[in-house]
N, C-alpha and C. Protein backbone atom coordinates (compact mmCIF):
# COMPACT_ATOMS: atom_id res chain seq x y z
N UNK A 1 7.22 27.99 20.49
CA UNK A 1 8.63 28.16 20.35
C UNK A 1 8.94 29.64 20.54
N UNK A 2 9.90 29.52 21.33
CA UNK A 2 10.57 31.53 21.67
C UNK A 2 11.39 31.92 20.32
N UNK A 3 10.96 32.88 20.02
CA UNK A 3 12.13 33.47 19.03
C UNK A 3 13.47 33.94 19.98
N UNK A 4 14.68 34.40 18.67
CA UNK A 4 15.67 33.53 19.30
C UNK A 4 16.11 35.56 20.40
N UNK A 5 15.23 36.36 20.48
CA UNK A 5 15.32 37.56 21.04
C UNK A 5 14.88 37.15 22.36
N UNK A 6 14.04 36.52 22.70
CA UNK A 6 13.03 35.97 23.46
C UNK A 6 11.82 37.03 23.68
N UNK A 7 11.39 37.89 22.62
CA UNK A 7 10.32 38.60 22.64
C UNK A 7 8.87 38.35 22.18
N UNK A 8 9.41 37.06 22.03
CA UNK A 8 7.71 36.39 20.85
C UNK A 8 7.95 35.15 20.85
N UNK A 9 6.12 34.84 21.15
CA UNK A 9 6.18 32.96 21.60
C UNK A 9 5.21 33.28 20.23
N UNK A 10 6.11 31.85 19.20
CA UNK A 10 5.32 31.47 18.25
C UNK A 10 4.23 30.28 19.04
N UNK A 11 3.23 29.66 18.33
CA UNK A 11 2.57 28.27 18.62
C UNK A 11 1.33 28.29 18.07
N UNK A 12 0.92 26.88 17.79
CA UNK A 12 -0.13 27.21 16.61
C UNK A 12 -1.62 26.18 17.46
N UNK A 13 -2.18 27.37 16.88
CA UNK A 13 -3.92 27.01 18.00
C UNK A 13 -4.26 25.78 17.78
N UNK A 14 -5.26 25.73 18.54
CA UNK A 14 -6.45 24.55 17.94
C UNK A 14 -6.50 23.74 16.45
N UNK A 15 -7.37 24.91 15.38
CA UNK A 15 -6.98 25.57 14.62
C UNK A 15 -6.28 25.06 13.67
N UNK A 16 -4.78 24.52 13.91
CA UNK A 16 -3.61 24.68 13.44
C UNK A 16 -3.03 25.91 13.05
N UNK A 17 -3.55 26.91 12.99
CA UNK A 17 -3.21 28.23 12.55
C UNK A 17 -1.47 28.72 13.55
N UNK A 18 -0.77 29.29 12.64
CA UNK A 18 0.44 29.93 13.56
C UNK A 18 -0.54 31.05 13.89
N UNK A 19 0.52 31.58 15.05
CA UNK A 19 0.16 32.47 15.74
C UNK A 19 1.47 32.93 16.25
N UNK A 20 1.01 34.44 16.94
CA UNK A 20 2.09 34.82 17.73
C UNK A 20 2.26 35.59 18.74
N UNK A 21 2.54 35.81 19.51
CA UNK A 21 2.38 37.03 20.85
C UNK A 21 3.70 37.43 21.30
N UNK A 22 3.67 38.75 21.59
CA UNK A 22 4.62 39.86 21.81
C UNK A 22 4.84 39.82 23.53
N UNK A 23 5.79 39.25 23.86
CA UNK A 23 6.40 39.34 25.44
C UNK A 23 6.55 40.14 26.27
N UNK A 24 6.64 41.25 26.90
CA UNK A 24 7.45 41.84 27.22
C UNK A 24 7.33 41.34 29.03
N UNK A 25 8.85 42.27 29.45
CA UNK A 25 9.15 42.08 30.94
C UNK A 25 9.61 42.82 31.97
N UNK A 26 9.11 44.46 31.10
CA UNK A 26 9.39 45.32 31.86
C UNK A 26 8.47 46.38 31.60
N UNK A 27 7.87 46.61 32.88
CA UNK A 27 8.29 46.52 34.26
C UNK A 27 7.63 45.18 34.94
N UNK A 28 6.70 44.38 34.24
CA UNK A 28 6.32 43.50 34.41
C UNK A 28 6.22 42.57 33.28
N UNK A 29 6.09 41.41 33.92
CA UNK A 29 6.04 40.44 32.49
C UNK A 29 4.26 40.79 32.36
N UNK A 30 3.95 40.59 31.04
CA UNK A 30 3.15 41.37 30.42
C UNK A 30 2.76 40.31 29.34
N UNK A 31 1.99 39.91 28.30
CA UNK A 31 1.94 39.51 26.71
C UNK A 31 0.90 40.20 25.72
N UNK A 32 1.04 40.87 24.92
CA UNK A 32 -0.03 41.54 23.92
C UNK A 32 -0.92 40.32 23.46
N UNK A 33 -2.09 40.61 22.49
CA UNK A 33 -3.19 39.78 22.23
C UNK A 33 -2.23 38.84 20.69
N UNK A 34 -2.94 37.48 20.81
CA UNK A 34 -2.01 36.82 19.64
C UNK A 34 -2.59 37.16 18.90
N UNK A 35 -1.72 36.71 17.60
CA UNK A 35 -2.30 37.78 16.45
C UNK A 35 -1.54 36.37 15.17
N UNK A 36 -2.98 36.16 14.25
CA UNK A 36 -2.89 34.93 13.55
C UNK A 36 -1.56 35.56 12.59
N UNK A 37 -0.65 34.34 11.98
CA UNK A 37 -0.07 34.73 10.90
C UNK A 37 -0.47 34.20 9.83
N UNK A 38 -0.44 32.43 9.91
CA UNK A 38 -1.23 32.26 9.03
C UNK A 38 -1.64 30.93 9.26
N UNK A 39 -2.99 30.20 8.30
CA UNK A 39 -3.33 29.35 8.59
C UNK A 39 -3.08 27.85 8.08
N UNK A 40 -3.46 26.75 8.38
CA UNK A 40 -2.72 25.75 8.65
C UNK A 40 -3.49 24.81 7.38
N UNK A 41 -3.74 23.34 7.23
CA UNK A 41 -3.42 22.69 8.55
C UNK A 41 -1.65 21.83 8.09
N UNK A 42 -1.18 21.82 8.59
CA UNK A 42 0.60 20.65 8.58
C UNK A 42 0.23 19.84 9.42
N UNK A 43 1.38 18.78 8.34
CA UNK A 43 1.61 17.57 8.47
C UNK A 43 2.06 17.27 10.22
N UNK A 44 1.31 16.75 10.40
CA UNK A 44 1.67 16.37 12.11
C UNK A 44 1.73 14.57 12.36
N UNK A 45 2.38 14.14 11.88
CA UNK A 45 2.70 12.37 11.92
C UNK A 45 3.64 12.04 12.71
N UNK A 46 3.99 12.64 14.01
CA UNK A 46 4.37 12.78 15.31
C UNK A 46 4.28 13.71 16.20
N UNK A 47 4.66 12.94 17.77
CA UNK A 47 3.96 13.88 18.47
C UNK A 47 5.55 14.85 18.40
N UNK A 48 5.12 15.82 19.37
CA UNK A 48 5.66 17.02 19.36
C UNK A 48 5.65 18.23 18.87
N UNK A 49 6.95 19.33 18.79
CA UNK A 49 7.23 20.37 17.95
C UNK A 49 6.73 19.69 16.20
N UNK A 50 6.15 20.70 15.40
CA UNK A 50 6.32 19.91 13.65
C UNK A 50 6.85 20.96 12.80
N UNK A 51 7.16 22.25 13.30
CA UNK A 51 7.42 23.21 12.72
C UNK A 51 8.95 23.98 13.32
N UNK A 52 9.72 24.37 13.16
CA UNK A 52 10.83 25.20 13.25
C UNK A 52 10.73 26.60 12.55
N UNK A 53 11.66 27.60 13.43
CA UNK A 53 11.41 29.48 13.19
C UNK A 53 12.55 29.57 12.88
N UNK A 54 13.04 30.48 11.73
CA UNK A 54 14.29 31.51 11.47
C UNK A 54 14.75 32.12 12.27
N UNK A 55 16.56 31.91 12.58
CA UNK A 55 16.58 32.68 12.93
C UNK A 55 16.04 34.37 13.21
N UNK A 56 15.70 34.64 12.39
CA UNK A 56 15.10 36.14 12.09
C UNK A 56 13.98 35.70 12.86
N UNK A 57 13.21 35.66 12.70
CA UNK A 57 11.65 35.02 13.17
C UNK A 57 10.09 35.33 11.81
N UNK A 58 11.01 35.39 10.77
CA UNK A 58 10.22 35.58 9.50
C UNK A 58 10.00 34.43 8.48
N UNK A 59 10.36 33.14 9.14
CA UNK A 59 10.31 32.10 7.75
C UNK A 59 9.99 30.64 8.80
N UNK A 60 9.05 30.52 8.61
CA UNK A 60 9.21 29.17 8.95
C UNK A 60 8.84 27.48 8.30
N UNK A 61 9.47 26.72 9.01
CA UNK A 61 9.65 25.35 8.10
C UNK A 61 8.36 24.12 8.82
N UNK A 62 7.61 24.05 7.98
CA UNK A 62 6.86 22.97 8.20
C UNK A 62 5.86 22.49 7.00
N UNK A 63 5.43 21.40 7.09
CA UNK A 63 5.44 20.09 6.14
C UNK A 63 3.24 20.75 5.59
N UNK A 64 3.23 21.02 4.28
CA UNK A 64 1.89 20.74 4.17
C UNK A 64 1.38 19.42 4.09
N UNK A 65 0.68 18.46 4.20
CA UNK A 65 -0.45 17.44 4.00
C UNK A 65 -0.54 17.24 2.49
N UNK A 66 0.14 16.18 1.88
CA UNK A 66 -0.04 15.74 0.31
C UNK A 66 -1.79 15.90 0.27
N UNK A 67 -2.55 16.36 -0.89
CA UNK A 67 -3.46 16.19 -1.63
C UNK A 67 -3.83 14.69 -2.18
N UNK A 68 -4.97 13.66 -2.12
CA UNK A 68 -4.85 12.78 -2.62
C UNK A 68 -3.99 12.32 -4.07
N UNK A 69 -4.54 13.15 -4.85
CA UNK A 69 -4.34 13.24 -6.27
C UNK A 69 -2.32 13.25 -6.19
N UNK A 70 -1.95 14.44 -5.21
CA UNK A 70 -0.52 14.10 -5.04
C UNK A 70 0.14 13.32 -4.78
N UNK A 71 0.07 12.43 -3.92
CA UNK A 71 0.19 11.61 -3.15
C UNK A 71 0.30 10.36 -4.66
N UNK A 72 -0.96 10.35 -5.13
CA UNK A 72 -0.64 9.16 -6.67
C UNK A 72 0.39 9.09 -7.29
N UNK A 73 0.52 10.84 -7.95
CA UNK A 73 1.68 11.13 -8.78
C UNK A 73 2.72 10.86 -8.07
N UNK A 74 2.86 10.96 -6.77
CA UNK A 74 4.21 10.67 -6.39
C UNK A 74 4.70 9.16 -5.93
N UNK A 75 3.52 8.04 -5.90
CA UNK A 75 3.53 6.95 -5.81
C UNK A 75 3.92 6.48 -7.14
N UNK A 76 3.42 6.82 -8.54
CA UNK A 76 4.30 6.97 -9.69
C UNK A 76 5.10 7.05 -9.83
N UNK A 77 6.24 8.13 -9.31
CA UNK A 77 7.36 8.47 -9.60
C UNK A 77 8.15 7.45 -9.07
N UNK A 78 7.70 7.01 -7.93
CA UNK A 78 8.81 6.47 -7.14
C UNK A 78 9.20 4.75 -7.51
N UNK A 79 10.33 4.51 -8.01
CA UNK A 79 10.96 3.36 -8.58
C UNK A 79 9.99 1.86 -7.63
N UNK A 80 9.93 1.06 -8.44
CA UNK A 80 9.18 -0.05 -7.61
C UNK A 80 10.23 -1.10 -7.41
């Protein structure tokens, strides 16, 4: 995903890890080395994008993977 400057392609490796690389396009298009932000793994239970960037390009939204043990408690909670 481009931040919204278009100076930095977020996307997350192998890995799952985010990542990020620095664009530039002058005088040539160019990209610096990616550089981890942080590591993963999210919820991916479709295909596509699973994550969304801030405007800013400092916050982003995506789903961790319930813990078994979580996953109970919250089968608990939920009205039958």
């Amino acid at each position: 995903m481009w931040s919204r400057d278009g100076r930095e392609l977020f996307y997350l490796d192998p890995t799952m890890a985010m990542m990020s690389v620095t664009i530039h396009t002058r005088p040539a298009f160019s990209a610096d080395n990616p550089t981890k932000l942080f590591d993963g793994p999210w919820y991916a239970g479709q295909p596509g994008r699973i994550y969304d960037v801030s405007r800013d390009g400092q916050r982003f939204l995506m789903i961790k993977p319930a813990k078994p043990d979580q996953a109970e408690e919250l089968k608990q909670r939920l009205p039958r």
